[in-house]
Protein backbone atom coordinates (compact mmCIF):
# COMPACT_ATOMS: atom_id res chain seq x y z
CA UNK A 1 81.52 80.38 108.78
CA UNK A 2 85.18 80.05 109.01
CA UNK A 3 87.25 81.45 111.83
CA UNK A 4 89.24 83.47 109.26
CA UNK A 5 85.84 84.56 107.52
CA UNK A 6 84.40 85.62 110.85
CA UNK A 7 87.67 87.41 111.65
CA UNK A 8 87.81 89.24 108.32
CA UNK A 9 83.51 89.94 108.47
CA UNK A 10 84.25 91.55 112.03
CA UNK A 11 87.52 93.51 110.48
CA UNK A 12 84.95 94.98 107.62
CA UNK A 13 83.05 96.67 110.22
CA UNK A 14 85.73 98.37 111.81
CA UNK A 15 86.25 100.15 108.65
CA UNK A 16 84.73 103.72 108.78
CA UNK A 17 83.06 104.53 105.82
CA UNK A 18 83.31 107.93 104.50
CA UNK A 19 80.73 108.64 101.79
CA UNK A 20 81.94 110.25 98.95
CA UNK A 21 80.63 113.74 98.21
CA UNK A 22 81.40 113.52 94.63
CA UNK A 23 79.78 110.14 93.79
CA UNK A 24 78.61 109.60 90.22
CA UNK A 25 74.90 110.14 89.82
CA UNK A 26 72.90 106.59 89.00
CA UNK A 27 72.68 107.45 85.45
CA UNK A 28 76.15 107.67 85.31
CA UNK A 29 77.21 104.69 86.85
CA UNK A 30 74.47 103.24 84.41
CA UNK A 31 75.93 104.26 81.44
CA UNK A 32 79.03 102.71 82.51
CA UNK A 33 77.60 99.55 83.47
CA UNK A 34 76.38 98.85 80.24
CA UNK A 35 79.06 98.44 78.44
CA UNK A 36 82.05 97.95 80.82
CA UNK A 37 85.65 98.03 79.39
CA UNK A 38 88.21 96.72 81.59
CA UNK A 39 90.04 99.04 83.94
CA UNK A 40 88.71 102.15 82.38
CA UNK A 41 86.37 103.33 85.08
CA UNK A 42 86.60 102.97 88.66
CA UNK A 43 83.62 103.19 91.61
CA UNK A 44 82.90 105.85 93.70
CA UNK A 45 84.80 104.55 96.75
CA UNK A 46 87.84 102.64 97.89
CA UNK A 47 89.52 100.97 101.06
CA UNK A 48 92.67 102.25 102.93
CA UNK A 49 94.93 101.30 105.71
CA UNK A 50 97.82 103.14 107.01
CA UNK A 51 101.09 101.21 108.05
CA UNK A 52 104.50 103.10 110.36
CA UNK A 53 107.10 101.05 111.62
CA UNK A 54 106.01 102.61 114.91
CA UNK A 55 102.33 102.20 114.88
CA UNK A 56 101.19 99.27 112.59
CA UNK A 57 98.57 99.20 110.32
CA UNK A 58 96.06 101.63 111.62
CA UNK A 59 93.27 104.26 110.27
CA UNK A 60 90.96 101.63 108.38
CA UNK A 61 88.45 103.53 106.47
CA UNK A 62 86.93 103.41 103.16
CA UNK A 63 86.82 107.31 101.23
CA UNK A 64 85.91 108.67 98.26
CA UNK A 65 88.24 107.50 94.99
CA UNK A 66 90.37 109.98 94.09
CA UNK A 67 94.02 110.76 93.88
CA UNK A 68 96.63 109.84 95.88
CA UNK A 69 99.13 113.12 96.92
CA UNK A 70 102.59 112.02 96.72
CA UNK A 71 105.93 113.80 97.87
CA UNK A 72 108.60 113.99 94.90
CA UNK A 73 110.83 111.74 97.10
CA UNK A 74 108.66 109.44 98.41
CA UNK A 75 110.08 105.86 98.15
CA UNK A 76 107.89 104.05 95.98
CA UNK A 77 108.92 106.04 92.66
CA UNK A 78 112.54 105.94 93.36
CA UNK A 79 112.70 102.16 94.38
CA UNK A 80 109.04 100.09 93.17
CA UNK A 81 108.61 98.95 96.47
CA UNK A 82 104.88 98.07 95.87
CA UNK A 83 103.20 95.08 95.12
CA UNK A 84 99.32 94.17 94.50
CA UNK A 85 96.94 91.48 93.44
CA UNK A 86 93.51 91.11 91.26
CA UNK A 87 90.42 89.01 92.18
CA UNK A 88 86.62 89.84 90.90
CA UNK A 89 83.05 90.06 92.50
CA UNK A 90 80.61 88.32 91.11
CA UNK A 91 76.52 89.63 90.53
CA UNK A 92 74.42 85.68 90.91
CA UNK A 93 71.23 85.53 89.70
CA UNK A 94 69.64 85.60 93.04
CA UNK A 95 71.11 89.23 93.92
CA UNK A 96 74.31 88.31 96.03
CA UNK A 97 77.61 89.11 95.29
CA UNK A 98 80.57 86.56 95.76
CA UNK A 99 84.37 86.74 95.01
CA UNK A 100 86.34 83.39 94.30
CA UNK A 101 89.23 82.55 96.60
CA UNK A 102 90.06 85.59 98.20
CA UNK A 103 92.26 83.66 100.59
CA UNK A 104 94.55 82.73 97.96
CA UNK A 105 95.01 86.17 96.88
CA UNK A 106 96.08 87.24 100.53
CA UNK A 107 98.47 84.66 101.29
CA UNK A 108 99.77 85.68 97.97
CA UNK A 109 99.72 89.74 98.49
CA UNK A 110 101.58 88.45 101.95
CA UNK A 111 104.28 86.27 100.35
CA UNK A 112 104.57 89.51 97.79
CA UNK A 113 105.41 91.99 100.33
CA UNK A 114 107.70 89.81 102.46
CA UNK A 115 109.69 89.89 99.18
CA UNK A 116 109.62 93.03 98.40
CA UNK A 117 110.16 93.65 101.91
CA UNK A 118 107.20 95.26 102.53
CA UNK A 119 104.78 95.19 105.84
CA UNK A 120 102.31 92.04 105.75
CA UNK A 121 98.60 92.82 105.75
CA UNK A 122 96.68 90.41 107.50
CA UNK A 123 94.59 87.73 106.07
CA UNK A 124 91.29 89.47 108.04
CA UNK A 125 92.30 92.84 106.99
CA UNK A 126 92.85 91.76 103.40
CA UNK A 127 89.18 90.20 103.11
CA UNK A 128 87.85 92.58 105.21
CA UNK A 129 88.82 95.24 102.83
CA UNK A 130 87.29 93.66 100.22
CA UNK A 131 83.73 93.06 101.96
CA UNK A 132 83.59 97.23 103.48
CA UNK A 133 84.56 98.31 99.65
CA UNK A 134 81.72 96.14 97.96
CA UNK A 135 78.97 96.61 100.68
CA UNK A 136 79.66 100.45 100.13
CA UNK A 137 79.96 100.13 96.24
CA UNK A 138 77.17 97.60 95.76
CA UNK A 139 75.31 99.40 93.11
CA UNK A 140 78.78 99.13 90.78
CA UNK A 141 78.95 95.21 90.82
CA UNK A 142 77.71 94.75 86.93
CA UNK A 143 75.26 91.87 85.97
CA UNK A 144 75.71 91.74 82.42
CA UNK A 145 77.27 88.04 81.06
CA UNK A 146 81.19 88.15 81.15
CA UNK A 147 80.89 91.14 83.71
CA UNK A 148 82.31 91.61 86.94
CA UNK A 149 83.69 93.99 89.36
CA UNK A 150 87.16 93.93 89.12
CA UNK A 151 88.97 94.18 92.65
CA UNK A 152 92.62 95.60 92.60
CA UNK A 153 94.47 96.12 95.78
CA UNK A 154 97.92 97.62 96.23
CA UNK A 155 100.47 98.49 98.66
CA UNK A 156 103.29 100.94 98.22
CA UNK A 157 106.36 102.71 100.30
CA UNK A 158 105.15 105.96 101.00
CA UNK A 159 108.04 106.78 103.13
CA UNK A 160 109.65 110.39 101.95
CA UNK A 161 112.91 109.06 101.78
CA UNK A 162 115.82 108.78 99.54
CA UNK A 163 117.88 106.19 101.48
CA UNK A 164 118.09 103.03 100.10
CA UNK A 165 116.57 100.45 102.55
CA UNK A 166 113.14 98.79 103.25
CA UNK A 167 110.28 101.77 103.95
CA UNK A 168 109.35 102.44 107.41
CA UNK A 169 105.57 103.59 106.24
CA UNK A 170 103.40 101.92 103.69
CA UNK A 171 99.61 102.50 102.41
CA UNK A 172 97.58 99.64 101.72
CA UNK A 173 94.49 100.87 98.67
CA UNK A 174 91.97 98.48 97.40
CA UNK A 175 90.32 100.38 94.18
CA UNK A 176 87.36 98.44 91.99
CA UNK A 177 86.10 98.23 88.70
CA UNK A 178 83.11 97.22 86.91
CA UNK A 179 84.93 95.73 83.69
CA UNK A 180 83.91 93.32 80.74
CA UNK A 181 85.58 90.27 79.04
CA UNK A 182 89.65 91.47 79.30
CA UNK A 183 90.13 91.23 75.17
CA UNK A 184 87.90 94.04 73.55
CA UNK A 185 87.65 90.69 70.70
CA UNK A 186 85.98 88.74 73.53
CA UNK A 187 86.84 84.92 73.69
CA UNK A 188 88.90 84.15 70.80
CA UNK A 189 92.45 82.84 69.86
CA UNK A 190 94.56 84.83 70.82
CA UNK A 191 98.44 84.99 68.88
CA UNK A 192 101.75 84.36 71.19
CA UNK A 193 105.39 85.84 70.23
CA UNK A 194 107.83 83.87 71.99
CA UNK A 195 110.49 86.60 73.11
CA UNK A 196 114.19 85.04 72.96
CA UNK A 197 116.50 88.03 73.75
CA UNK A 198 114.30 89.19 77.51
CA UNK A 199 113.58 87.11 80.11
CA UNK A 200 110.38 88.39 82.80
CA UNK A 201 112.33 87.42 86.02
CA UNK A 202 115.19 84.90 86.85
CA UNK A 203 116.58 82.56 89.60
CA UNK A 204 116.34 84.45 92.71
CA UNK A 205 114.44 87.33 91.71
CA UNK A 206 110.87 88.47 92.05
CA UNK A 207 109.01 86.62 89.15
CA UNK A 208 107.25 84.94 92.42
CA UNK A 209 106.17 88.17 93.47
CA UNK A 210 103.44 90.12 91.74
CA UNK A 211 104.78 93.14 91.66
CA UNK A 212 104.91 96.18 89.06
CA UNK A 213 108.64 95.91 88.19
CA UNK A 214 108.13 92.30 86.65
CA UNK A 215 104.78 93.67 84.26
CA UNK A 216 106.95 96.97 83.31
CA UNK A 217 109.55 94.28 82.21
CA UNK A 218 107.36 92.63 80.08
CA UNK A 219 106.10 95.85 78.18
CA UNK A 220 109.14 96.20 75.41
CA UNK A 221 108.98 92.46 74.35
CA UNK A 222 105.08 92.69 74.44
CA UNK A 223 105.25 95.49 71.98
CA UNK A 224 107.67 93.35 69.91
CA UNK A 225 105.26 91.31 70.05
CA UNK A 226 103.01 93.36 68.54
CA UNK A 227 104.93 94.76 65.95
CA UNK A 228 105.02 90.91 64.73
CA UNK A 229 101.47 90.98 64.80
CA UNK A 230 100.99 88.77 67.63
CA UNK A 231 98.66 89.60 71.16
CA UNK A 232 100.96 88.35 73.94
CA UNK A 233 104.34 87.54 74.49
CA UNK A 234 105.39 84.15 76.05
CA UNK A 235 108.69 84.39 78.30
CA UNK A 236 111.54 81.31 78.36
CA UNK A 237 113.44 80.86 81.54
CA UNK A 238 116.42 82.96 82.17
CA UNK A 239 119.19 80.28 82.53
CA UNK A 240 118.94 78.07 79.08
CA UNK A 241 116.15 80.07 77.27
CA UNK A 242 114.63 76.90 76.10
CA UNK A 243 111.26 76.25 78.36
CA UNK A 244 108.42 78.29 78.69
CA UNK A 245 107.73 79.88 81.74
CA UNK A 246 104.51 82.36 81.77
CA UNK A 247 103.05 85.31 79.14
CA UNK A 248 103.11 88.99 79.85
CA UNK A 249 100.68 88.28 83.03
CA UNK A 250 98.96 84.99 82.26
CA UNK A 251 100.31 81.12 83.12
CA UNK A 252 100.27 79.10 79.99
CA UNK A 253 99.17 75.66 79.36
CA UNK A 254 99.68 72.30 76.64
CA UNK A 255 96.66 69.85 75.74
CA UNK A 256 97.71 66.80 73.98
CA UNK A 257 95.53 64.64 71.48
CA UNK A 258 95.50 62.08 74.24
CA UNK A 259 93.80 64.58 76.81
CA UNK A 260 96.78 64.96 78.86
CA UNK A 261 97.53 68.67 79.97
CA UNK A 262 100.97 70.24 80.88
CA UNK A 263 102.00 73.54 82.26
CA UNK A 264 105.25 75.22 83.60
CA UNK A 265 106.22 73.78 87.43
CA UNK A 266 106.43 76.67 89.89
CA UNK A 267 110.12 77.73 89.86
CA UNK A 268 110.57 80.69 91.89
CA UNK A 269 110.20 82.75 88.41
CA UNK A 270 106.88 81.95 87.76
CA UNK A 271 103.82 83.66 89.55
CA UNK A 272 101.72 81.02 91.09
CA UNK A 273 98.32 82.02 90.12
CA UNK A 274 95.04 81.50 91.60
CA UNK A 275 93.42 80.66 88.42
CA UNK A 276 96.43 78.12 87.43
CA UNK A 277 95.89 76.13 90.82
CA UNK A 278 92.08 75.92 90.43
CA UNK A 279 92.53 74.96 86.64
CA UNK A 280 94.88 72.53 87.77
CA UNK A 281 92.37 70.93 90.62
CA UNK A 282 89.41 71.24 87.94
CA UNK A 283 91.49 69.26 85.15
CA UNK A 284 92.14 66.11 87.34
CA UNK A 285 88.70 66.15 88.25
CA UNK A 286 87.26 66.01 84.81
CA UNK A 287 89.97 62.96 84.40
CA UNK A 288 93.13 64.34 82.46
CA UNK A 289 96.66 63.73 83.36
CA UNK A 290 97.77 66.83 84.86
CA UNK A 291 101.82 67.50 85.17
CA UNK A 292 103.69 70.32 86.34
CA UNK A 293 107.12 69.70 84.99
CA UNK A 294 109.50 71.91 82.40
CA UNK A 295 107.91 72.46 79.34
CA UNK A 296 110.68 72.52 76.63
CA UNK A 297 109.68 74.95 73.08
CA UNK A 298 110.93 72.55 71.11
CA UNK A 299 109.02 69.49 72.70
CA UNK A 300 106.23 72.17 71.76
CA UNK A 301 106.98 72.73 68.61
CA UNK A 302 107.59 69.25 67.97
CA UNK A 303 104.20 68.45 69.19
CA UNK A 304 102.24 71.30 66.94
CA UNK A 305 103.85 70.00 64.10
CA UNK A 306 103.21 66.50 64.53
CA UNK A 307 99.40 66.93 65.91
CA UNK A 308 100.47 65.31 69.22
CA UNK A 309 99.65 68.75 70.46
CA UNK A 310 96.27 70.27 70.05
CA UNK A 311 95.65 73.04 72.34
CA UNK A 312 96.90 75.55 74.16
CA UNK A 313 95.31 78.14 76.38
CA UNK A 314 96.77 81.30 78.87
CA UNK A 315 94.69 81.89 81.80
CA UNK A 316 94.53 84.69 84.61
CA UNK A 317 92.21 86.43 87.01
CA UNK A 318 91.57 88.94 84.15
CA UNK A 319 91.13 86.98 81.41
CA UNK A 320 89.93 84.05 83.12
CA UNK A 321 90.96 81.40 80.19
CA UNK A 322 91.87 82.11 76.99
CA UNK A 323 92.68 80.04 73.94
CA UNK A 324 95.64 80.38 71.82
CA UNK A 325 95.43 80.05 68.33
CA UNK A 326 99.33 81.02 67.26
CA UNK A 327 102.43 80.73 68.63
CA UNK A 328 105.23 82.36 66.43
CA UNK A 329 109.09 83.44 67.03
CA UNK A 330 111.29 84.60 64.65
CA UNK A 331 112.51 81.02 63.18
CA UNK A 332 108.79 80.12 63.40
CA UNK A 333 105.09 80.28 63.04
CA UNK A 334 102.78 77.67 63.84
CA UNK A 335 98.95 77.32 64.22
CA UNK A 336 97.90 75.77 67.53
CA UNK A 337 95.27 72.49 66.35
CA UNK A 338 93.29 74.54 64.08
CA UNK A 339 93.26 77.52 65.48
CA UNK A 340 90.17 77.52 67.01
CA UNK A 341 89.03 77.19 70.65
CA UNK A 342 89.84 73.50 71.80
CA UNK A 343 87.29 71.45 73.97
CA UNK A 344 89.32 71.16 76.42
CA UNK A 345 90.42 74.56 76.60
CA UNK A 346 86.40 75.31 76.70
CA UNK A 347 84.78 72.72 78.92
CA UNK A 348 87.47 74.01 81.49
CA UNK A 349 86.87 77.73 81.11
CA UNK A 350 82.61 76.90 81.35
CA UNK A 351 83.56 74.75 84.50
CA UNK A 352 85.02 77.31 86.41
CA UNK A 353 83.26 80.56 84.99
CA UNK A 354 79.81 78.49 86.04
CA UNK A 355 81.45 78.27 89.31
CA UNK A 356 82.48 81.82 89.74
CA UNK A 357 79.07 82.79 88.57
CA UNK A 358 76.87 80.59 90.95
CA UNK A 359 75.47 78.57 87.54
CA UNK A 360 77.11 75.64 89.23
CA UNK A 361 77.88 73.84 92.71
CA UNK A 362 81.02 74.67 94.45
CA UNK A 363 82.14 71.47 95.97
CA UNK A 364 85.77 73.25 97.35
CA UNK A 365 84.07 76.16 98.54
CA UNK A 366 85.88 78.33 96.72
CA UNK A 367 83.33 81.38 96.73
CA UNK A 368 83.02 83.36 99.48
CA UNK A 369 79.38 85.64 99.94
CA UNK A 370 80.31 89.00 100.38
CA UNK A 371 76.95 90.64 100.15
């Protein structure tokens, strides 16, 4: 075990559990577990911290789920200073529960709050969240295929205060739930509307951040979307409007005829995601020629005309990988290959979903046991 794993196994046990007295009764949580939809129903419990200016981060405890109280003036819904992150347990065959990277996901929720000039939870207290809110909602991990428990913690300024300046207390939540493939369709293409008049984030901005204020700018154009009859919306960088940068919440990648893969470079605008970087490692490792460079729409479009380009897939913690089948603006609508799931596209998503689900060795020892 790692120093930072033993750190973060010790930090789990210093949070006091405090059983719910309203937990759902086993044929309840059942009937949920059958059928999971994703982010519809939540487990009994979830993990806290406290954070003043004064004090720290104190008062670790996990507590029954239920509302949070809020002043009218507290900060956070004046100002969105709040910021949070997404990662999944995972039931294995053999009874134990893992998550995948989790130490990816706090450096990230760290880097997020220094932006948004928020307090930084540590690494320990980060994992160790996650292992005191699992053990104590164990019987919620699902075990159906394409299940998982979906892990969403959050931190917000819950200063009551009107001034405008960085909060001097914050409240760290970690909430989970049990939740099924992200599209109700399951894995299928899935149509793109590439937005030209918004932008998600630009130079200098938060689009490096994961933070609510760059999804709730993505909602108008992704019901434009919509309306077009498309599934996502795909964002161009704010400066020329001419390269893709990332959908609604998913990175996007190219597969050419001659194997090679592309996706957006990391630009400050672009979320760095945990999937992208594994996808990224597990790409070069099956042998394709992997760049991170500017990805022009018309080099694109160019390419799905021509055949030179015959995939294209989005992928995210939620979705995991998905194919896309369409991409469409309003000077044009092309089918990506033939619309169906590419094999690169799949041999990539079965890699690392075998992976995630302990069907296959993990030679970067990516999963981490929490139960």
């Amino acid at each position: 075990m790692s120093t930072t794993a033993a750190a973060a196994a010790s930090t789990a046990d210093r949070f006091d559990v405090r059983p719910s007295t309203t937990a759902r009764s086993s044929d309840e949580r059942d009937a949920i577990l059958r059928a999971p939809t994703f982010g519809t129903a939540f487990s009994d419990h979830m993990a806290r911290v406290s954070w003043t200016a004064d004090g720290g981060w104190q008062d670790r405890r996990v507590e029954a789920y239920g509302p949070l109280v809020l002043d009218p003036a507290t900060a956070v819904l004046h100002y969105g200073q709040e910021i949070f992150e997404g990662l999944k347990a995972y039931h294995h065959a053999d009874g134990s529960v893992w998550t995948f990277r989790p130490e990816a996901n706090a450096a990230r929720f760290a880097r997020s709050a220094r932006r948004l000039a928020l307090p930084e939870l540590s690494a320990e207290d980060f994992l160790g969240s996650i292992e005191a809110l699992v053990r104590t909602d164990l019987a919620w991990v699902p075990s159906g295929e394409e299940t998982s428990l979906y892990l969403r913690p959050f931190m917000y300024a819950s200063e009551v205060f009107l001034g405008v300046r960085p909060t001097r207390q914050a409240e760290y939540v970690l909430i989970a739930s049990p939740v099924g493939p992200y599209f109700a369709g399951g894995l299928k293409p899935v149509s793109i509307w590439v937005v030209r008049d918004f932008h998600r984030a630009g130079p200098g901005g938060t689009g490096a951040a994961k933070c609510g204020g760059n999804y709730a700018a993505s909602l108008l154009p992704q019901q434009q979307a919509q309306a077009q009859g498309c599934d996502q919306v795909c964002f161009l960088d704010a400066p020329t409007g001419s390269y893709l940068e990332e959908l609604g919440g998913m990175n996007v990648f190219v597969v050419r005829a001659d194997g090679s893969v592309t996706t957006p470079e990391l630009n400050g605008s672009i979320l760095e995601g945990v999937t992208r970087s594994s996808i990224l490692t597990l790409l070069g490792e099956a042998g394709h020629d992997v760049q991170e460079r500017p990805v022009p729409l018309q080099e694109v479009r160019d390419g799905l005309q021509d055949g030179s380009i015959t995939e294209m897939f989005a992928c995210g913690t939620a979705a995991v990988v998905t194919p896309i089948g369409r991409l469409a603006s309003d000077d044009f609508d092309l089918t990506v290959g033939e619309g169906q799931t590419g094999a690169v596209t799949s041999a990539v998503r079965s890699r690392l979903t075998d992976i995630q689900y302990g069907r296959a060795e993990d030679p970067h020892g990516w999963m981490r046991r929490l139960v």
